[in-house]
PDBML (XML) file of the C-alpha atoms, coordinates in Angstrom:
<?xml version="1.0" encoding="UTF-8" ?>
<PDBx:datablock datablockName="MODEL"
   xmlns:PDBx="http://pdbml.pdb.org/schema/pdbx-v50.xsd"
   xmlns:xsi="http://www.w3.org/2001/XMLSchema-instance"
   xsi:schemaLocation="http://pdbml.pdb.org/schema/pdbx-v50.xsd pdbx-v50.xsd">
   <PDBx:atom_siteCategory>
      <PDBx:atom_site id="1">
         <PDBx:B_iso_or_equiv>0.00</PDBx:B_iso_or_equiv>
         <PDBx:Cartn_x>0.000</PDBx:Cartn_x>
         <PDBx:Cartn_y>0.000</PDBx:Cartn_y>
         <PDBx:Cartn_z>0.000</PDBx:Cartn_z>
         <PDBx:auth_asym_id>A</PDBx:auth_asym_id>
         <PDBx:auth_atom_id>CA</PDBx:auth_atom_id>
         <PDBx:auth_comp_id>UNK</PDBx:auth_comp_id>
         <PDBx:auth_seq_id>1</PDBx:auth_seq_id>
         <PDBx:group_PDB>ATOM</PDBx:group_PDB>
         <PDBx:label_alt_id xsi:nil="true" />
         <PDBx:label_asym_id>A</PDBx:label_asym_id>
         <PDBx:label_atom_id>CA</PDBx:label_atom_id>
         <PDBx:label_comp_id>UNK</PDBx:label_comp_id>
         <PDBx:label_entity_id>1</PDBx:label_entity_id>
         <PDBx:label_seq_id>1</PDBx:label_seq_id>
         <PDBx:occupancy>1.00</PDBx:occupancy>
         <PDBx:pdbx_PDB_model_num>1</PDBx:pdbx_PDB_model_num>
         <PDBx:type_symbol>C</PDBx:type_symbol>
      </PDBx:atom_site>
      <PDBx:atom_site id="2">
         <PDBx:B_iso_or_equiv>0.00</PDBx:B_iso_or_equiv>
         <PDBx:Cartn_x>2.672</PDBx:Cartn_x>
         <PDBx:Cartn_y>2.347</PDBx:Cartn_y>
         <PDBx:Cartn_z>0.675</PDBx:Cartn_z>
         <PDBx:auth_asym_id>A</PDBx:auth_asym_id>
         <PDBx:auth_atom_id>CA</PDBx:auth_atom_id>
         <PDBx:auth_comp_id>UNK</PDBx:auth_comp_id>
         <PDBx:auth_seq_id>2</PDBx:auth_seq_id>
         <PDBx:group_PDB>ATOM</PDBx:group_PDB>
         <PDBx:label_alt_id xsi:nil="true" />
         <PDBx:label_asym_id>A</PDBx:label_asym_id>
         <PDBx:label_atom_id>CA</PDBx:label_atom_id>
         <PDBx:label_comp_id>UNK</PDBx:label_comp_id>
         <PDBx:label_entity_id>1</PDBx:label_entity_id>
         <PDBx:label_seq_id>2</PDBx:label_seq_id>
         <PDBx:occupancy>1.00</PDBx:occupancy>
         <PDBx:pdbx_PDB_model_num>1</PDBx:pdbx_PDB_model_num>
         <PDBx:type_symbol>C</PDBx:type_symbol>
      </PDBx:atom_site>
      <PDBx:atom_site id="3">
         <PDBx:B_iso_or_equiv>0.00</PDBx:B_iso_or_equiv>
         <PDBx:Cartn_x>4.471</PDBx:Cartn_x>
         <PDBx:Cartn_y>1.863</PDBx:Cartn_y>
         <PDBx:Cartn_z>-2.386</PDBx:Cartn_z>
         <PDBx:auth_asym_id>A</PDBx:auth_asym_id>
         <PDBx:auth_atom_id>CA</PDBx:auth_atom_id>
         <PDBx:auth_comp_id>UNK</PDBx:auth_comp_id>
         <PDBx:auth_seq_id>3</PDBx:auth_seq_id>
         <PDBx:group_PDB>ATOM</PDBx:group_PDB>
         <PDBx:label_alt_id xsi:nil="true" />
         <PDBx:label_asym_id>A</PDBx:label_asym_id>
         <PDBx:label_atom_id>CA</PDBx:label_atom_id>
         <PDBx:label_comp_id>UNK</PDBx:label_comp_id>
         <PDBx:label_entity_id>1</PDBx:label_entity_id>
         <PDBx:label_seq_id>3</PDBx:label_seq_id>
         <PDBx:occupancy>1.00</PDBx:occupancy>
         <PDBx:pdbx_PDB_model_num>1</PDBx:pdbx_PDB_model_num>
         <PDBx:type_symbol>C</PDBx:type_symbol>
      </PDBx:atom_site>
      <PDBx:atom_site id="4">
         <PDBx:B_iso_or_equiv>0.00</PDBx:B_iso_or_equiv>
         <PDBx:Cartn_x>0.774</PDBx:Cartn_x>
         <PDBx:Cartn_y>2.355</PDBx:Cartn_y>
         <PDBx:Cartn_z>-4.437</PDBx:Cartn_z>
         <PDBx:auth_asym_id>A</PDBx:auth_asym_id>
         <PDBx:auth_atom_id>CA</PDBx:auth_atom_id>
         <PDBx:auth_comp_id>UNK</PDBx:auth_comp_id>
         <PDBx:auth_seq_id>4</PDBx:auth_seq_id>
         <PDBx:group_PDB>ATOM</PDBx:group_PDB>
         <PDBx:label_alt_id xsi:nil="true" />
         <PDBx:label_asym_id>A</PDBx:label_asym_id>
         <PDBx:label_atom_id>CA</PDBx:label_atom_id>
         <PDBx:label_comp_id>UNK</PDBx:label_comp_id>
         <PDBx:label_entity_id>1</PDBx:label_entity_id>
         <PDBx:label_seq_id>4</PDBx:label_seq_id>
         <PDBx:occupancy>1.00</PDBx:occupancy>
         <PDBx:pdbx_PDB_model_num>1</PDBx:pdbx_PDB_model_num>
         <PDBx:type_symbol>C</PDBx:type_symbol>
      </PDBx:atom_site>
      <PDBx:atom_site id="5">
         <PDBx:B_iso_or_equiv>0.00</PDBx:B_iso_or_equiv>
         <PDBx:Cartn_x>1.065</PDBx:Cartn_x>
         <PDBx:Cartn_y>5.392</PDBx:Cartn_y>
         <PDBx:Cartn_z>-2.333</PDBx:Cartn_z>
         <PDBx:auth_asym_id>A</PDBx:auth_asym_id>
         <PDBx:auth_atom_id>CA</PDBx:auth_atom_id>
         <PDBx:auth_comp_id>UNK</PDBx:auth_comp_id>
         <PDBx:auth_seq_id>5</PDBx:auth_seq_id>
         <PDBx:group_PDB>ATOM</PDBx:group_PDB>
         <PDBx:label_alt_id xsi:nil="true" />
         <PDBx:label_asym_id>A</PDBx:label_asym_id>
         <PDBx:label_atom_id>CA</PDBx:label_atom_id>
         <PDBx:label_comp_id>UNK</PDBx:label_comp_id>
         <PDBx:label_entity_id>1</PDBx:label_entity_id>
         <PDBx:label_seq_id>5</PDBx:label_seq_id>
         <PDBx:occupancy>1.00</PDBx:occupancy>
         <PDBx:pdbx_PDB_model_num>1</PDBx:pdbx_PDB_model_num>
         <PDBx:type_symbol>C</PDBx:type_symbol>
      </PDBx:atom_site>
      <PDBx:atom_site id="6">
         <PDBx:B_iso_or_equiv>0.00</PDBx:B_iso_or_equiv>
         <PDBx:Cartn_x>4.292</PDBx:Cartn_x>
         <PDBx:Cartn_y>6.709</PDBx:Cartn_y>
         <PDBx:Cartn_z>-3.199</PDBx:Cartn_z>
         <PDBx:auth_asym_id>A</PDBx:auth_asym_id>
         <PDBx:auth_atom_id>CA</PDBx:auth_atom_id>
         <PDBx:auth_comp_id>UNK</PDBx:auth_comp_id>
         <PDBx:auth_seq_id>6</PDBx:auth_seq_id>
         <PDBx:group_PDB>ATOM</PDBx:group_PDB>
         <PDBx:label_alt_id xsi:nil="true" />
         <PDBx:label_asym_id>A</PDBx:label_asym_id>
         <PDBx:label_atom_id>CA</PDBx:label_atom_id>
         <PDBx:label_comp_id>UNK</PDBx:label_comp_id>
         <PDBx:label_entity_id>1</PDBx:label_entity_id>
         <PDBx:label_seq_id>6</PDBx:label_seq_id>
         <PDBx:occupancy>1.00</PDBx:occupancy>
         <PDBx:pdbx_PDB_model_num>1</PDBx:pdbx_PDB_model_num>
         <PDBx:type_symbol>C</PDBx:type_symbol>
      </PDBx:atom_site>
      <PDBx:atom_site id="7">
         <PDBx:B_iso_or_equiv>0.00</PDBx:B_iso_or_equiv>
         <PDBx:Cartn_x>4.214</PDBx:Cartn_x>
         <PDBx:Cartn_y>5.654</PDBx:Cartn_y>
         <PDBx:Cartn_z>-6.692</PDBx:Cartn_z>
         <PDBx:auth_asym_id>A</PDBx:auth_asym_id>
         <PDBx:auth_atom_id>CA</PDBx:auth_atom_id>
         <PDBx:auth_comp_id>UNK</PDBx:auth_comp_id>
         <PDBx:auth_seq_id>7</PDBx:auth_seq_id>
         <PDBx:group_PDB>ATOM</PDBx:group_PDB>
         <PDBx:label_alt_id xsi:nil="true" />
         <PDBx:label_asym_id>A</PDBx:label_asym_id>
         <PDBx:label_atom_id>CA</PDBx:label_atom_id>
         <PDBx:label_comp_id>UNK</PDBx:label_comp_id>
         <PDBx:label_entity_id>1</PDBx:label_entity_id>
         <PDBx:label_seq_id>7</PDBx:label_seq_id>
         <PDBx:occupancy>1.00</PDBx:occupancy>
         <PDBx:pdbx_PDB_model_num>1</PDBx:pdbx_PDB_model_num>
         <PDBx:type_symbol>C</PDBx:type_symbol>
      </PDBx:atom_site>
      <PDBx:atom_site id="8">
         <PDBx:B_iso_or_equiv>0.00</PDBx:B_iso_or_equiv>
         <PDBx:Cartn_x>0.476</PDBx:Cartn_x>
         <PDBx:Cartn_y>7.515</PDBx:Cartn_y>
         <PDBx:Cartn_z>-7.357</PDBx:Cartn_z>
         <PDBx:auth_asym_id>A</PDBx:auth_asym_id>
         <PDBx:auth_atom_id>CA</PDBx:auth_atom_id>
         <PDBx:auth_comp_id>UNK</PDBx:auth_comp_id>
         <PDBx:auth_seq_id>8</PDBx:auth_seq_id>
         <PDBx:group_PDB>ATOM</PDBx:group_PDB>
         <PDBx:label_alt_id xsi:nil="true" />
         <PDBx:label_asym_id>A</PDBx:label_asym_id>
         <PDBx:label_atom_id>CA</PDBx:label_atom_id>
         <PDBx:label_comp_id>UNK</PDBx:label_comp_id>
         <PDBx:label_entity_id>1</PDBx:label_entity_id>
         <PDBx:label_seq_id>8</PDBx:label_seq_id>
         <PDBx:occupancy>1.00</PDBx:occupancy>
         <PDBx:pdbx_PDB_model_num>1</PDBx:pdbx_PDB_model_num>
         <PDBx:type_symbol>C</PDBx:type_symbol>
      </PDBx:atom_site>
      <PDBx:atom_site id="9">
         <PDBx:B_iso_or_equiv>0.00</PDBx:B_iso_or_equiv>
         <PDBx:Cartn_x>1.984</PDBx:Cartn_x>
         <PDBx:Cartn_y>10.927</PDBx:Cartn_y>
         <PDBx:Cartn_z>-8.462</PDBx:Cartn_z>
         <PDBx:auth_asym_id>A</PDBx:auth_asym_id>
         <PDBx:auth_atom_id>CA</PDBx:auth_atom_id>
         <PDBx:auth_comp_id>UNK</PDBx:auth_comp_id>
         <PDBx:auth_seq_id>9</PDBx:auth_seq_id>
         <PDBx:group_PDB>ATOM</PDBx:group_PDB>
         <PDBx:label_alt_id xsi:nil="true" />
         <PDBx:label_asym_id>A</PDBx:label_asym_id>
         <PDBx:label_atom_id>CA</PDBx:label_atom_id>
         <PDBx:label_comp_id>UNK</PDBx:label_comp_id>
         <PDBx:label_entity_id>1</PDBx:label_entity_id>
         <PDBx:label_seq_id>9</PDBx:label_seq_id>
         <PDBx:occupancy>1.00</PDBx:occupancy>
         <PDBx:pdbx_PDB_model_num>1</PDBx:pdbx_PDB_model_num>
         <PDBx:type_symbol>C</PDBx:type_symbol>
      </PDBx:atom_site>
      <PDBx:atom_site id="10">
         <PDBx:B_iso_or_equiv>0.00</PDBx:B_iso_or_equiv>
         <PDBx:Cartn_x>5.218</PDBx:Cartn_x>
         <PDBx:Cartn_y>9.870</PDBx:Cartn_y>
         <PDBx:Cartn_z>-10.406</PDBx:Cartn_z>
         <PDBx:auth_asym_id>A</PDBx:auth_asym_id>
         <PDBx:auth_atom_id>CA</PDBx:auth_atom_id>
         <PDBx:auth_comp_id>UNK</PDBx:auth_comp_id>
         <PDBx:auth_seq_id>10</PDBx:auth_seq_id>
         <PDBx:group_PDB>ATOM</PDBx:group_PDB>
         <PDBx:label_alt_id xsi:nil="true" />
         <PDBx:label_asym_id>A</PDBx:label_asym_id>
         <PDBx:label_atom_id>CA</PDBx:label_atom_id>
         <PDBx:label_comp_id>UNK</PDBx:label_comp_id>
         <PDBx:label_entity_id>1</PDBx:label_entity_id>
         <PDBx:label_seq_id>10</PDBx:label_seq_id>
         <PDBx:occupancy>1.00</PDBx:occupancy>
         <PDBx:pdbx_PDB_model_num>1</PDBx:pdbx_PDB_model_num>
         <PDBx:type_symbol>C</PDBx:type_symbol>
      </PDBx:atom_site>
      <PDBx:atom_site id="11">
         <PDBx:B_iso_or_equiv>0.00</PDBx:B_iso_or_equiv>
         <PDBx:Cartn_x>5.743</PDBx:Cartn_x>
         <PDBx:Cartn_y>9.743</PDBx:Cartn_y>
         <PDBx:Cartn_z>-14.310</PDBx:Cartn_z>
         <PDBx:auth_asym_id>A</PDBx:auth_asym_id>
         <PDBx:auth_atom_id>CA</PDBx:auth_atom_id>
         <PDBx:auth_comp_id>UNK</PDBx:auth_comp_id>
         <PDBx:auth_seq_id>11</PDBx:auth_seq_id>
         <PDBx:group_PDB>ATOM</PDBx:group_PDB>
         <PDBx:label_alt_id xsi:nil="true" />
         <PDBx:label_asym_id>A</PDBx:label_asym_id>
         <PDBx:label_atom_id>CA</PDBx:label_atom_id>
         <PDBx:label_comp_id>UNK</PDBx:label_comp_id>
         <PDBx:label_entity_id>1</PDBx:label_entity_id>
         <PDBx:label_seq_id>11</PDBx:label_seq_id>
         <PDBx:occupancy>1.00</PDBx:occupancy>
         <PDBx:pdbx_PDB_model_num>1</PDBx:pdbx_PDB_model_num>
         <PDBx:type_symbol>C</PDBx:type_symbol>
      </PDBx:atom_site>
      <PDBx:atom_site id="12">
         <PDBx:B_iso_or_equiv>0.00</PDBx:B_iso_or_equiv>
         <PDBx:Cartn_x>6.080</PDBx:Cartn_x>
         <PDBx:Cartn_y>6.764</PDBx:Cartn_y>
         <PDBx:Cartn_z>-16.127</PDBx:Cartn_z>
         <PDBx:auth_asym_id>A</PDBx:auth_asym_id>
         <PDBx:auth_atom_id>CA</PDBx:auth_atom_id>
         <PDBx:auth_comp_id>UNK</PDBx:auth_comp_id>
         <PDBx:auth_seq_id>12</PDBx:auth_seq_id>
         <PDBx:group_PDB>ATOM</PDBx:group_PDB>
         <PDBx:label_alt_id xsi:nil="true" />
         <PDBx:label_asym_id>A</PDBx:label_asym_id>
         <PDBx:label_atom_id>CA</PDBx:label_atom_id>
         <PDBx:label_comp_id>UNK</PDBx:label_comp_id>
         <PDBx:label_entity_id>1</PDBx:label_entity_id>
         <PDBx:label_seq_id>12</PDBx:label_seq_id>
         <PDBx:occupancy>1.00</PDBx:occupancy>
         <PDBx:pdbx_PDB_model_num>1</PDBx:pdbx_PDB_model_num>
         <PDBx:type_symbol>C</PDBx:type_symbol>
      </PDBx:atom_site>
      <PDBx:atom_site id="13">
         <PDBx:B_iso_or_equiv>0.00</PDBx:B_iso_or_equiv>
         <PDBx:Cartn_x>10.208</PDBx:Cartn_x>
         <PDBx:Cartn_y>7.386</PDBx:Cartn_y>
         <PDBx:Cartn_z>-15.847</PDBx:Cartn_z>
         <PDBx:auth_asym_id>A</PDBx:auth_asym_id>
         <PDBx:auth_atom_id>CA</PDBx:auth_atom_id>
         <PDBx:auth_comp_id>UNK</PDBx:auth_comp_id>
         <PDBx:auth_seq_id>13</PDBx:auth_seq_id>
         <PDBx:group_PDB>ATOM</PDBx:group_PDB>
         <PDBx:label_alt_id xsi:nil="true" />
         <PDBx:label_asym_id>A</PDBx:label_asym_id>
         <PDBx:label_atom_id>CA</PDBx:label_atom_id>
         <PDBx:label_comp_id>UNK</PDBx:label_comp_id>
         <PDBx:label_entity_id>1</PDBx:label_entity_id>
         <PDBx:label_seq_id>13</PDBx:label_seq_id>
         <PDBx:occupancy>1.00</PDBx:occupancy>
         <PDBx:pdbx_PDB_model_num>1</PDBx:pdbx_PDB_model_num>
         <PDBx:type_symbol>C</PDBx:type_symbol>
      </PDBx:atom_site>
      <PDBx:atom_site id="14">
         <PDBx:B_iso_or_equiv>0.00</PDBx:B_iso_or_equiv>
         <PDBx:Cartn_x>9.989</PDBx:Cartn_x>
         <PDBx:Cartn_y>8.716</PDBx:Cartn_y>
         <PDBx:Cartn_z>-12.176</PDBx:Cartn_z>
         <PDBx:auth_asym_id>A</PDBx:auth_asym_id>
         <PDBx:auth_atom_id>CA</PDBx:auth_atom_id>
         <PDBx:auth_comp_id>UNK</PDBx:auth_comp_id>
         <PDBx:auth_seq_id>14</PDBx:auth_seq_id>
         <PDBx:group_PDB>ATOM</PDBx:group_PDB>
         <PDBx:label_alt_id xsi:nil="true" />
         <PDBx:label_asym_id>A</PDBx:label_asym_id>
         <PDBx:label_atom_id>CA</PDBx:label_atom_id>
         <PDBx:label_comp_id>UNK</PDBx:label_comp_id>
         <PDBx:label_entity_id>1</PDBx:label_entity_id>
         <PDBx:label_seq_id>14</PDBx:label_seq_id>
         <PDBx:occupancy>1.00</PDBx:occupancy>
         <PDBx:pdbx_PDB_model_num>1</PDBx:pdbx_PDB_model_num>
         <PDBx:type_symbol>C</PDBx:type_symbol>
      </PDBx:atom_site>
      <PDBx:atom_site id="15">
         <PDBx:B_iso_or_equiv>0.00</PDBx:B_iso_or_equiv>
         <PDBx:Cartn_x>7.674</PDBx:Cartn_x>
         <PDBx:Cartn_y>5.150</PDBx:Cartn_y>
         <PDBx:Cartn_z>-11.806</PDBx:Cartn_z>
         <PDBx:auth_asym_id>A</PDBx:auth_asym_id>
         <PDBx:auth_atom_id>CA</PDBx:auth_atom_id>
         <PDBx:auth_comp_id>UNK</PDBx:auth_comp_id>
         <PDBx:auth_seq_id>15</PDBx:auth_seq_id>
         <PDBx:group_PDB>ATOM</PDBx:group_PDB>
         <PDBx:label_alt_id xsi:nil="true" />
         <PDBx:label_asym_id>A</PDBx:label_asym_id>
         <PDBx:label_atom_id>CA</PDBx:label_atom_id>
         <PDBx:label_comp_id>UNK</PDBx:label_comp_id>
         <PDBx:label_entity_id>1</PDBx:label_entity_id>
         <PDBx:label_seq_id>15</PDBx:label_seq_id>
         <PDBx:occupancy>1.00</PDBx:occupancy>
         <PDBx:pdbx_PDB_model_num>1</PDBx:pdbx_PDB_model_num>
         <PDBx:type_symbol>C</PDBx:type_symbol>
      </PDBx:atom_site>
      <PDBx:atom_site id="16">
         <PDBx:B_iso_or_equiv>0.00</PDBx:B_iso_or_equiv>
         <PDBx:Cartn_x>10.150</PDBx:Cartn_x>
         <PDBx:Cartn_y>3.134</PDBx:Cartn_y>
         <PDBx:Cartn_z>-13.723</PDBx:Cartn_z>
         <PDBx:auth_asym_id>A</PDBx:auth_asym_id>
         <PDBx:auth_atom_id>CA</PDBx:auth_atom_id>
         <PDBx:auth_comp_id>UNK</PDBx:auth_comp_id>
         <PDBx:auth_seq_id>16</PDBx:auth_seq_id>
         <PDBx:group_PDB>ATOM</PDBx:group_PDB>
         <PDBx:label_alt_id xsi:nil="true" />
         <PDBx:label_asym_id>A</PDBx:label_asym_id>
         <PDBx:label_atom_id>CA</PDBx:label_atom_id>
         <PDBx:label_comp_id>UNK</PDBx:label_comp_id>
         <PDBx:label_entity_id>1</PDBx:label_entity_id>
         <PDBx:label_seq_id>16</PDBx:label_seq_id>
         <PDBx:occupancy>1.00</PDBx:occupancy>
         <PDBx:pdbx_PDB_model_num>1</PDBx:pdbx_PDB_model_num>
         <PDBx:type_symbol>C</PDBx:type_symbol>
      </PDBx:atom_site>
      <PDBx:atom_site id="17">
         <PDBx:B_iso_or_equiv>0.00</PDBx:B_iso_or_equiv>
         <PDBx:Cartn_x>13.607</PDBx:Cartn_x>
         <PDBx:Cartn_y>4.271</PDBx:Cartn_y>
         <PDBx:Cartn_z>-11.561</PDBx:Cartn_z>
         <PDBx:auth_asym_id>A</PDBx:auth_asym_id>
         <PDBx:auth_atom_id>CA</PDBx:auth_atom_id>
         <PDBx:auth_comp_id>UNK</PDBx:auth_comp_id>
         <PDBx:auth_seq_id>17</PDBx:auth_seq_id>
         <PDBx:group_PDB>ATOM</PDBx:group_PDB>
         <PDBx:label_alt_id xsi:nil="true" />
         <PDBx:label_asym_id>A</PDBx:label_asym_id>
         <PDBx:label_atom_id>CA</PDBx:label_atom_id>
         <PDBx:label_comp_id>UNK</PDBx:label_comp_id>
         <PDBx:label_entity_id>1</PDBx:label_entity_id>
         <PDBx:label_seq_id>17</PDBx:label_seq_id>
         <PDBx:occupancy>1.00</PDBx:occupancy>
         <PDBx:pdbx_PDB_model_num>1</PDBx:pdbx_PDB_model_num>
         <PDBx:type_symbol>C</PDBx:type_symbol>
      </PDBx:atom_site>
      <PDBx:atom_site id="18">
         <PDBx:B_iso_or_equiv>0.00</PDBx:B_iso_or_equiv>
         <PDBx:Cartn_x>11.284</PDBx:Cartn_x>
         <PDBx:Cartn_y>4.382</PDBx:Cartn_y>
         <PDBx:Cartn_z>-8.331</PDBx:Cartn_z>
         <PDBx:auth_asym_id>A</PDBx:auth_asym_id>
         <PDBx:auth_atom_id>CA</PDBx:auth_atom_id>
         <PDBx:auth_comp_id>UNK</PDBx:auth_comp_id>
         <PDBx:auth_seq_id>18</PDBx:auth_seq_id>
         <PDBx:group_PDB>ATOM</PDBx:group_PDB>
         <PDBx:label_alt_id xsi:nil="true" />
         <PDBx:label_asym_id>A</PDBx:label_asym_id>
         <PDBx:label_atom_id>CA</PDBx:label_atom_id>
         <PDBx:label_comp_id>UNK</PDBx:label_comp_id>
         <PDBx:label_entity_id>1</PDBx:label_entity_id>
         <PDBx:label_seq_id>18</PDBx:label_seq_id>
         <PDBx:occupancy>1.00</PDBx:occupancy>
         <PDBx:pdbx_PDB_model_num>1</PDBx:pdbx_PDB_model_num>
         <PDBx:type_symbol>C</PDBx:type_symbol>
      </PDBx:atom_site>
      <PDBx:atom_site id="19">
         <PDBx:B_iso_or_equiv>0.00</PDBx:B_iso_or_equiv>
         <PDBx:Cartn_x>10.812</PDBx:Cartn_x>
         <PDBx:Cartn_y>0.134</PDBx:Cartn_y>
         <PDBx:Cartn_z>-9.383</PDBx:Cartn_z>
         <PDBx:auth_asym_id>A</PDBx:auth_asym_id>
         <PDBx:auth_atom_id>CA</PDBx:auth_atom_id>
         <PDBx:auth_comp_id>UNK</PDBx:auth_comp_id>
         <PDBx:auth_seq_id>19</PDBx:auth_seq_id>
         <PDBx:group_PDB>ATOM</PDBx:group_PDB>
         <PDBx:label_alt_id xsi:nil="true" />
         <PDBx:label_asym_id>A</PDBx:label_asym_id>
         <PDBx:label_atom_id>CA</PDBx:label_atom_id>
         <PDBx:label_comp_id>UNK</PDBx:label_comp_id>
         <PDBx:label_entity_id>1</PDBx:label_entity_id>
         <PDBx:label_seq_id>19</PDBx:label_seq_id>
         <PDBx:occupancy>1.00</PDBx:occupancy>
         <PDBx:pdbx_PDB_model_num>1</PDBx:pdbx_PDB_model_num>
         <PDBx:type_symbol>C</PDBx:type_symbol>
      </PDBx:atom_site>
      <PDBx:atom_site id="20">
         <PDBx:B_iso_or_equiv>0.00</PDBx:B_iso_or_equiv>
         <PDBx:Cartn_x>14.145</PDBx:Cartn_x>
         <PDBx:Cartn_y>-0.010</PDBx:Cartn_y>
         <PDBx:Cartn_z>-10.342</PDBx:Cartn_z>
         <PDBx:auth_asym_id>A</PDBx:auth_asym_id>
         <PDBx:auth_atom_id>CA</PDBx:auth_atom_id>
         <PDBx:auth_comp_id>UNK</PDBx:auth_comp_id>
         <PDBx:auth_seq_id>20</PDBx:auth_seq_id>
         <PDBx:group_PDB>ATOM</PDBx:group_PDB>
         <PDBx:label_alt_id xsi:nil="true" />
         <PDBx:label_asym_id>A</PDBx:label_asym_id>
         <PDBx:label_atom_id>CA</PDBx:label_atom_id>
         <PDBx:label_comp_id>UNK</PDBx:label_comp_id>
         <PDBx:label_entity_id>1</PDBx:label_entity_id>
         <PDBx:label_seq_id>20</PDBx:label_seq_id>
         <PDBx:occupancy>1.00</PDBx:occupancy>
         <PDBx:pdbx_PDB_model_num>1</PDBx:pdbx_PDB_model_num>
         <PDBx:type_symbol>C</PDBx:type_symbol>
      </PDBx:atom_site>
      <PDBx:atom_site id="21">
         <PDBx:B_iso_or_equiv>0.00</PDBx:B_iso_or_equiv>
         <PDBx:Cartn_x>15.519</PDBx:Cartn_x>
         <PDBx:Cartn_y>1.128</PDBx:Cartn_y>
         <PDBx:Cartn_z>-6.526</PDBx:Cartn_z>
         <PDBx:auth_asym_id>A</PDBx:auth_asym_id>
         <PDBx:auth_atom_id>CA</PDBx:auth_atom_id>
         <PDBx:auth_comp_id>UNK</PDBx:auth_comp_id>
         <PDBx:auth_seq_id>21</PDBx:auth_seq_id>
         <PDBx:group_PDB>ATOM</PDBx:group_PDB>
         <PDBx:label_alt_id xsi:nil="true" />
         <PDBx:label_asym_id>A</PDBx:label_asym_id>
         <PDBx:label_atom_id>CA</PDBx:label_atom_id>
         <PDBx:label_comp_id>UNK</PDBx:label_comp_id>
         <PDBx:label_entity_id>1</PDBx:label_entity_id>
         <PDBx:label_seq_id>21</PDBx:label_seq_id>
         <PDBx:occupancy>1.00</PDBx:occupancy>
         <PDBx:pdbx_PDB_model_num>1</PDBx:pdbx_PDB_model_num>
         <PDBx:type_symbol>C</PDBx:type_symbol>
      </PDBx:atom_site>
      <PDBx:atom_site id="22">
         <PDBx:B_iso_or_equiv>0.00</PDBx:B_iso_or_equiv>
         <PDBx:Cartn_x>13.059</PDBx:Cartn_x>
         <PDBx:Cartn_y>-1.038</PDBx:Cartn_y>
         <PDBx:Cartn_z>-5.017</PDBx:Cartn_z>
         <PDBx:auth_asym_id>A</PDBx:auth_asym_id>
         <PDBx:auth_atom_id>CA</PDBx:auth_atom_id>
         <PDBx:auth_comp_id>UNK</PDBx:auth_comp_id>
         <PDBx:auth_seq_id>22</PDBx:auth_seq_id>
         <PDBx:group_PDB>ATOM</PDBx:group_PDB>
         <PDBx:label_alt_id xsi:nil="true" />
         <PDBx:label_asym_id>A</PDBx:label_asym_id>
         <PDBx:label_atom_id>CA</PDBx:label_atom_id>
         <PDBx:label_comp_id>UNK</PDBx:label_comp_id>
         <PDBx:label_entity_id>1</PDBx:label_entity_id>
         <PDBx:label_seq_id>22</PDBx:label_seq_id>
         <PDBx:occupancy>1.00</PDBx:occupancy>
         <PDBx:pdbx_PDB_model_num>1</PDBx:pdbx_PDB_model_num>
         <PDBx:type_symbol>C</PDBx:type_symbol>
      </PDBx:atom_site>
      <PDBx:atom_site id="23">
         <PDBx:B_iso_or_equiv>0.00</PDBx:B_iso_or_equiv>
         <PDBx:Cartn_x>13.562</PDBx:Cartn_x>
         <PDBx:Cartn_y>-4.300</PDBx:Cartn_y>
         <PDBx:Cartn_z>-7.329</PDBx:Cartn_z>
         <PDBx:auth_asym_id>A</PDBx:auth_asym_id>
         <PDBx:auth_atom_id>CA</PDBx:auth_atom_id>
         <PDBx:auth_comp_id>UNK</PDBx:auth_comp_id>
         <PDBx:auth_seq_id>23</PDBx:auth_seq_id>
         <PDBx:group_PDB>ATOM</PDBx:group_PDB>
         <PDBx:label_alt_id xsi:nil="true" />
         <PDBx:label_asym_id>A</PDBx:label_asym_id>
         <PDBx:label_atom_id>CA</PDBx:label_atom_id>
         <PDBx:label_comp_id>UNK</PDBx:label_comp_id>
         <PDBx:label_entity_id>1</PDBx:label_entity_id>
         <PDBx:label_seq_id>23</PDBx:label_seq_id>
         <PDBx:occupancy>1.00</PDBx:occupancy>
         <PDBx:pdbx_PDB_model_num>1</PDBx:pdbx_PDB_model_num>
         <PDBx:type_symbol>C</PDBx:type_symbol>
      </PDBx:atom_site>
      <PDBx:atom_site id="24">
         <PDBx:B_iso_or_equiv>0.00</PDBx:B_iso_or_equiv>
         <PDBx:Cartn_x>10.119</PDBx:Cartn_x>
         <PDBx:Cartn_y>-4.243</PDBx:Cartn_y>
         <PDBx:Cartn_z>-8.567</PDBx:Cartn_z>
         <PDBx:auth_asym_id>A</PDBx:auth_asym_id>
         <PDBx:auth_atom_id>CA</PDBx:auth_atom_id>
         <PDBx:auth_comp_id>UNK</PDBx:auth_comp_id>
         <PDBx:auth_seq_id>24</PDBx:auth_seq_id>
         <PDBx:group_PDB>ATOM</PDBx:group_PDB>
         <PDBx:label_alt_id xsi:nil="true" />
         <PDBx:label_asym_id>A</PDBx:label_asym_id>
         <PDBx:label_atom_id>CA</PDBx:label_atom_id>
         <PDBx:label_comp_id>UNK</PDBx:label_comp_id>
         <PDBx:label_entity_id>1</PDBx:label_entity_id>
         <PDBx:label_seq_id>24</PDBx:label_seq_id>
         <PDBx:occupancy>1.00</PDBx:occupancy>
         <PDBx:pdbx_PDB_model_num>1</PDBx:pdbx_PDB_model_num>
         <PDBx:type_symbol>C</PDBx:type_symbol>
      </PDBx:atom_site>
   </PDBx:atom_siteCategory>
</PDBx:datablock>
C-alpha cells in the first residue's frame, strides 16, 4: 500500500527508476 502510495503521483520514468531502486 505504501508503495501504491508513493508511486500515485510519479511519471512513467519517475515510476520506472522508483521500481528499479526497489527491485520491482
Amino acid at each position: 500500500f505504501t508503495v501504491v502510495l508513493e508511486c500515485a503521483t510519479l511519471s512513467e520514468v519517475e515510476l520506472s527508476e522508483y521500481c528499479r531502486r526497489k527491485g520491482l
